[in-house]
C-alpha atoms as a PDB file:
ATOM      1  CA  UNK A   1      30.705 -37.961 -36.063  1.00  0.00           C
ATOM      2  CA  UNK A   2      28.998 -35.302 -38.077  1.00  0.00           C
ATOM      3  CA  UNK A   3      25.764 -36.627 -37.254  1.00  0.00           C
ATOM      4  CA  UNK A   4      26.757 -35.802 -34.023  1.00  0.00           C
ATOM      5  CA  UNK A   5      27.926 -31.932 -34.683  1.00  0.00           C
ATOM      6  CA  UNK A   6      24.923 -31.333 -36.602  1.00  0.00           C
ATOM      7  CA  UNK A   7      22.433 -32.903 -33.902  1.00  0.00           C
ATOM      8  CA  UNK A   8      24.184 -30.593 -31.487  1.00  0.00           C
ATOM      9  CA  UNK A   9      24.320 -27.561 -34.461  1.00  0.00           C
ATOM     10  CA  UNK A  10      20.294 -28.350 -33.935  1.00  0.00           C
ATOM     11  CA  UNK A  11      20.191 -28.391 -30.202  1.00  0.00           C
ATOM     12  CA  UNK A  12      22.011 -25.758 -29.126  1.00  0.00           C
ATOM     13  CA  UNK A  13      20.439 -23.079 -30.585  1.00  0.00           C
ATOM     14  CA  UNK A  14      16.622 -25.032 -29.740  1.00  0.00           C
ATOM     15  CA  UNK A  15      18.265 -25.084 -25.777  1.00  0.00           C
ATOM     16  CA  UNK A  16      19.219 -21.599 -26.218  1.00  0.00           C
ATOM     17  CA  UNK A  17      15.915 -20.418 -27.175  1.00  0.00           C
ATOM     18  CA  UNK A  18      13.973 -22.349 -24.391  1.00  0.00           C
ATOM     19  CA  UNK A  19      16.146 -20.734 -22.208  1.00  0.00           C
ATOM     20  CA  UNK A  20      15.373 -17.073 -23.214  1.00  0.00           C
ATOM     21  CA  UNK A  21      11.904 -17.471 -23.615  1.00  0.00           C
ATOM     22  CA  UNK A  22       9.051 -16.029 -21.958  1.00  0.00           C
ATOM     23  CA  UNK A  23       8.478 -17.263 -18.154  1.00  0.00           C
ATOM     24  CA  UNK A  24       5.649 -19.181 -17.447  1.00  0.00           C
ATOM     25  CA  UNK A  25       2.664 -17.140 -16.304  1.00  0.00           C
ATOM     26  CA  UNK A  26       2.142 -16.663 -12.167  1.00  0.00           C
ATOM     27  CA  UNK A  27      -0.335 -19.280 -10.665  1.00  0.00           C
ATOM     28  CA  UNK A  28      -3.592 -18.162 -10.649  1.00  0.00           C
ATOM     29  CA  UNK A  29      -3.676 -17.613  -6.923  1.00  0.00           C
ATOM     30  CA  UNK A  30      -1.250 -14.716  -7.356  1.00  0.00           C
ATOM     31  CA  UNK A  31      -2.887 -12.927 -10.206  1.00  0.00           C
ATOM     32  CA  UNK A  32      -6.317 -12.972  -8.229  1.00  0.00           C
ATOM     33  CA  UNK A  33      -4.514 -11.551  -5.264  1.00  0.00           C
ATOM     34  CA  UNK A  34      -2.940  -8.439  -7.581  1.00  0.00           C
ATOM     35  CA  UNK A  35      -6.266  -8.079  -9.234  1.00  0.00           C
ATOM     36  CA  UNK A  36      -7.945  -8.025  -5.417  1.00  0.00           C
ATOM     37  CA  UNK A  37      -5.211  -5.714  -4.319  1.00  0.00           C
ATOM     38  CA  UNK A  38      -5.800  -3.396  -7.851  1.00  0.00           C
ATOM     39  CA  UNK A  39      -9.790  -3.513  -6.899  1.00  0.00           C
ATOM     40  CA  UNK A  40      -8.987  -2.628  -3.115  1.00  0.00           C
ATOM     41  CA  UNK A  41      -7.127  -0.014  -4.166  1.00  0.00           C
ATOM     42  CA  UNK A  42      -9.736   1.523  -6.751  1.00  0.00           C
ATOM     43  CA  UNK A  43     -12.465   1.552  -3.784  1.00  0.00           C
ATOM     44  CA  UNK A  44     -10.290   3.326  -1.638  1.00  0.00           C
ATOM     45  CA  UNK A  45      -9.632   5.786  -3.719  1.00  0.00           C
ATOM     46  CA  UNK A  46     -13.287   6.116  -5.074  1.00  0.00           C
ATOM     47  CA  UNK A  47     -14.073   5.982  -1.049  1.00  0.00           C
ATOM     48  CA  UNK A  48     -11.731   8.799   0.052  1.00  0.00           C
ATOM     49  CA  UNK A  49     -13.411  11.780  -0.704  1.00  0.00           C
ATOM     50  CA  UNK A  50     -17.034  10.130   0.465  1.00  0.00           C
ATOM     51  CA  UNK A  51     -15.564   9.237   3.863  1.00  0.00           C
ATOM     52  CA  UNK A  52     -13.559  13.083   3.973  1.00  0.00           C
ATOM     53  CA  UNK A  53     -17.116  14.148   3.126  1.00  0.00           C
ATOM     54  CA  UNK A  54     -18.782  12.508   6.089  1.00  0.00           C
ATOM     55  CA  UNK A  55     -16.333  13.785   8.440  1.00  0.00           C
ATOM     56  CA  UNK A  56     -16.900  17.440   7.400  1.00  0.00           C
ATOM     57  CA  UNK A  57     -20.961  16.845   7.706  1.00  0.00           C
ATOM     58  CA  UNK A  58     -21.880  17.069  11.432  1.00  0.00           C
ATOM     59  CA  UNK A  59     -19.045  20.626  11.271  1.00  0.00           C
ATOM     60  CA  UNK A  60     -21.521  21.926   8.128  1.00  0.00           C
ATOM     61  CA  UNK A  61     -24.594  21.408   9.481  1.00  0.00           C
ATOM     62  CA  UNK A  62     -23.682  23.011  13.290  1.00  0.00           C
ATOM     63  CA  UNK A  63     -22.794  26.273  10.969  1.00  0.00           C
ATOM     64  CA  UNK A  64     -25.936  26.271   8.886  1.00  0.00           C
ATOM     65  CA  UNK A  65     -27.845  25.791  12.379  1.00  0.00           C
ATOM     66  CA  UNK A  66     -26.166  28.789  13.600  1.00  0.00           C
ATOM     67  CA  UNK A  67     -26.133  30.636  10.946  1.00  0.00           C
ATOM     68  CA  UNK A  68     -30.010  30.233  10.968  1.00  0.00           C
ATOM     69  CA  UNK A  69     -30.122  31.394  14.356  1.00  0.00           C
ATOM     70  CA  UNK A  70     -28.322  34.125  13.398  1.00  0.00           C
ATOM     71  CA  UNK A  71     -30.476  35.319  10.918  1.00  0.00           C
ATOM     72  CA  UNK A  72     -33.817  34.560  12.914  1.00  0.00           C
ATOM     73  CA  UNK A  73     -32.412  36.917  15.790  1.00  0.00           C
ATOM     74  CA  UNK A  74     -31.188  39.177  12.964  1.00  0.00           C
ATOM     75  CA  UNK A  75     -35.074  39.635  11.798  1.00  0.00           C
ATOM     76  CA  UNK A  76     -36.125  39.246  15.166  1.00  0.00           C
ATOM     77  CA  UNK A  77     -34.266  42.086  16.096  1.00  0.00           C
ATOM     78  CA  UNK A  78     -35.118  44.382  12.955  1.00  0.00           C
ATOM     79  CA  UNK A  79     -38.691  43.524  13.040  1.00  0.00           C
ATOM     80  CA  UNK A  80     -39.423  44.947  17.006  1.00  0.00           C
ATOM     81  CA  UNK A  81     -37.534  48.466  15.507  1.00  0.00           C
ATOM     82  CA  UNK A  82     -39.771  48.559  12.483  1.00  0.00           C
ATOM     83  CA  UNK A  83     -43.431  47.833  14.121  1.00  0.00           C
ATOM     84  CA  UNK A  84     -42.307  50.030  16.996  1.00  0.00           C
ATOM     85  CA  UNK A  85     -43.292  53.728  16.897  1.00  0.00           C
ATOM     86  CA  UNK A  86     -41.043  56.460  17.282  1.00  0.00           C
END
């Protein structure tokens, strides 16, 4: 009989730690879908301000036309009152 209590003395505490430790890591086809979901994420965000960038392009270059139309009728302008005579 004491065999007995000290096999189980032994065990419990060995079945006791099994139990509490660590959990087996995820299969690998779930850590390659967090690390393509942490890479999707990380070109999005290096992608946002390119793509908010591309929007605004067509909008900057209409105003830099007109604004150079602008300025060529501005020295259009200014250039007819200073070669004509008074």
């Amino acid at each position: 009989m004491s065999r007995l209590i000290r096999l189980s003395l032994l065990l419990v505490p060995a079945l006791v730690l099994a139990a509490c430790s660590a959990s087996a890591p995820p299969p690998a086809s779930v850590q390659a879908d967090a690390a393509a979901n942490q890479h999707t994420q990380l070109r999005d965000t290096i992608q946002k301000p390119i793509n908010k960038a591309k929007g605004v392009e067509g909008t900057v270059e209409k105003s830099f036309e007109n604004q150079n139309r602008q300025l060529d009728a501005a020295e259009g302008a200014s250039a007819s009152q200073v070669s004509s005579p008074p």
